[in-house]
C-alpha atoms as a PDB file:
ATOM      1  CA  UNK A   1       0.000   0.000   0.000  1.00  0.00           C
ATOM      2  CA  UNK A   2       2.012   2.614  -1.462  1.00  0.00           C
ATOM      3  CA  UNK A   3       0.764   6.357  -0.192  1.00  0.00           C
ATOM      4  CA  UNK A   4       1.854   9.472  -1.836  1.00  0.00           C
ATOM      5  CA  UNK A   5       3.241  12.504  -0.668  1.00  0.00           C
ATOM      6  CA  UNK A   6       1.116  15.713  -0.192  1.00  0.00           C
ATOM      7  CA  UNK A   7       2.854  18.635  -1.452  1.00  0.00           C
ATOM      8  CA  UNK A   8       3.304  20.257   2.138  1.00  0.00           C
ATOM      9  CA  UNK A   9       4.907  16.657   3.044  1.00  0.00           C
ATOM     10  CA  UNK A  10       7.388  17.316   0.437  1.00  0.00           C
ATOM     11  CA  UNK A  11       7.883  21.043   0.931  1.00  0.00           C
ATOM     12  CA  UNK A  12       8.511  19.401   4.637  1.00  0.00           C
ATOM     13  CA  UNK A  13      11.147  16.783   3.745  1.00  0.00           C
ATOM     14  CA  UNK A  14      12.962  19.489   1.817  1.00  0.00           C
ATOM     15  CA  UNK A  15      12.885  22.107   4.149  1.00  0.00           C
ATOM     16  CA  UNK A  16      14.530  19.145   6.497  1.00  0.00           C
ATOM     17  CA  UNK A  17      17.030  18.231   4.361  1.00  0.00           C
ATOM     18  CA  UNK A  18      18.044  21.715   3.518  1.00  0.00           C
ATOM     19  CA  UNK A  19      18.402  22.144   7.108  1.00  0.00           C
ATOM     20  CA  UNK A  20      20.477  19.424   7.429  1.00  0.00           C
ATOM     21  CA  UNK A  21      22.481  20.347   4.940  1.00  0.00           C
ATOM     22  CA  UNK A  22      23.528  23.491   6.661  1.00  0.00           C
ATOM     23  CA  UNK A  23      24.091  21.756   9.887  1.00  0.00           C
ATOM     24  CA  UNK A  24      26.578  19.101   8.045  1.00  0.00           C
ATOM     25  CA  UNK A  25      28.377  22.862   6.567  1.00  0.00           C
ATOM     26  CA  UNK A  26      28.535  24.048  10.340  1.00  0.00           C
ATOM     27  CA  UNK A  27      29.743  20.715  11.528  1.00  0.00           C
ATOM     28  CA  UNK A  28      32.240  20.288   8.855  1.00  0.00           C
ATOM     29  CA  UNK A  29      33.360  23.881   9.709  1.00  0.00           C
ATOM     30  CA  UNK A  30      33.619  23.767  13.500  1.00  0.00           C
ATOM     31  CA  UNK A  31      36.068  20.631  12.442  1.00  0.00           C
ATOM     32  CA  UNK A  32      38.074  22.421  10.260  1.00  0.00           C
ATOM     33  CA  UNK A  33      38.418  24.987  13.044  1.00  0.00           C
ATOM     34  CA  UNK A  34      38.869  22.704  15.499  1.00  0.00           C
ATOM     35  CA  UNK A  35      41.699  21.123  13.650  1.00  0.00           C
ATOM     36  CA  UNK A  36      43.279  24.213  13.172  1.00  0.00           C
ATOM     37  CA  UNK A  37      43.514  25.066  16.995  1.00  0.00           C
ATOM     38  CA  UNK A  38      44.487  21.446  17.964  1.00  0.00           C
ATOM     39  CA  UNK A  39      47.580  22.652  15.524  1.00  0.00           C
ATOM     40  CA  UNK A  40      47.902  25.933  17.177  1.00  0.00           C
ATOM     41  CA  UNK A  41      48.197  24.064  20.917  1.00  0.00           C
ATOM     42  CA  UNK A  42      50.357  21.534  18.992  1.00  0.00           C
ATOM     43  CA  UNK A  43      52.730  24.566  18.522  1.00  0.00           C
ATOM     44  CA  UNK A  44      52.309  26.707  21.375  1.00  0.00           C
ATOM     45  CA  UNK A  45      53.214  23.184  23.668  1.00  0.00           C
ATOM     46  CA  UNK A  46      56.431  23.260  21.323  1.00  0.00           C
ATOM     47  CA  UNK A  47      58.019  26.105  22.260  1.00  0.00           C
ATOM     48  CA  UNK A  48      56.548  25.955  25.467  1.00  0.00           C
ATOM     49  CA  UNK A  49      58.322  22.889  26.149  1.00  0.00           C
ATOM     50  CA  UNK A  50      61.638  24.401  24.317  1.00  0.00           C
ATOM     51  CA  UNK A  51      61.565  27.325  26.896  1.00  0.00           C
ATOM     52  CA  UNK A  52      61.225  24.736  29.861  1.00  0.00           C
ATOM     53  CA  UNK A  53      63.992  23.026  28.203  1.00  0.00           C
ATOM     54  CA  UNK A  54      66.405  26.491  27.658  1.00  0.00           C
ATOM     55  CA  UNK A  55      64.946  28.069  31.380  1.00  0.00           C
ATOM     56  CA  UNK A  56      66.347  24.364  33.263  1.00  0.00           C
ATOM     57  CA  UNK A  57      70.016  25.109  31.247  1.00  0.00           C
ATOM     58  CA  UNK A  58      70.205  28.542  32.036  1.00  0.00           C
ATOM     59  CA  UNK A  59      69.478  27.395  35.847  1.00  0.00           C
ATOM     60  CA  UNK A  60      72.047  24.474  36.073  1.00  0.00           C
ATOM     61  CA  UNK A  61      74.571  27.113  34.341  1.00  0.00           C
ATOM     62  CA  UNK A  62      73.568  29.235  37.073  1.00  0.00           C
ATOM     63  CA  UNK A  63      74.324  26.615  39.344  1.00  0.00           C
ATOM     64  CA  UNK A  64      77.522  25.726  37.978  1.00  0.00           C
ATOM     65  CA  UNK A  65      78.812  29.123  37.698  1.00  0.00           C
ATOM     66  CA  UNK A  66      77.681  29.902  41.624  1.00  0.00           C
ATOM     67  CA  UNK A  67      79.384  26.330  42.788  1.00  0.00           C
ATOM     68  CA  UNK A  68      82.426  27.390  40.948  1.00  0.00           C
ATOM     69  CA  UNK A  69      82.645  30.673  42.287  1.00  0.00           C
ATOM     70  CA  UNK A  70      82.122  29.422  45.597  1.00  0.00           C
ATOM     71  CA  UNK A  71      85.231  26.675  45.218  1.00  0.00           C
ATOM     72  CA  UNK A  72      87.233  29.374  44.037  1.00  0.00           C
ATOM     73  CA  UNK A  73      86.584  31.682  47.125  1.00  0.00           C
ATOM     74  CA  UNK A  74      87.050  28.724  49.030  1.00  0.00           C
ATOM     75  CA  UNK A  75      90.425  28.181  47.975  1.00  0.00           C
ATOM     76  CA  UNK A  76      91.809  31.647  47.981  1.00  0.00           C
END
C-alpha cells in the first residue's frame, strides 16, 4: 500500500534536508576549526616545552657558575 506525498509533506522533507544540509556545513566547519587550533596548541606546547627546556640550562649554568665561584673563594 504505497501512499503518496502531499505537497506540504514534500515542501517538509525538503525544508529538512536543507536544514540538514547546513548543519553538516557548520559541523564540517567547526572541524576544520577545530583542527586548526588542535595545531595551534600543537605549537604553542612546542616552544613551550623548548623554553622549559632552555629556562632548566640557564638554571644548572647558574648553578655551575655559583658552585664554581664558591670553590674558588674557598680556595683563595
Amino acid at each position: 500500500m504505497s501512499q503518496e506525498l502531499s505537497s506540504e509533506q514534500k515542501q517538509y522533507i525538503q525544508s529538512l534536508e536543507y536544514e540538514v544540509q547546513k548543519a553538516n556545513a557548520r559541523v564540517e566547519y567547526l572541524a576544520e576549526r577545530l583542527g586548526q587550533r588542535e595545531l595551534e596548541l600543537s605549537e604553542m606546547d612546542a616552544q613551550l616545552q623548548t623554553f622549559k627546556n632552555a629556562y632548566a640550562l640557564l638554571q644548572k649554568e647558574k648553578e655551575d657558575m655559583e658552585q664554581k665561584e664558591t670553590q674558588e673563594s674557598h680556595s683563595e
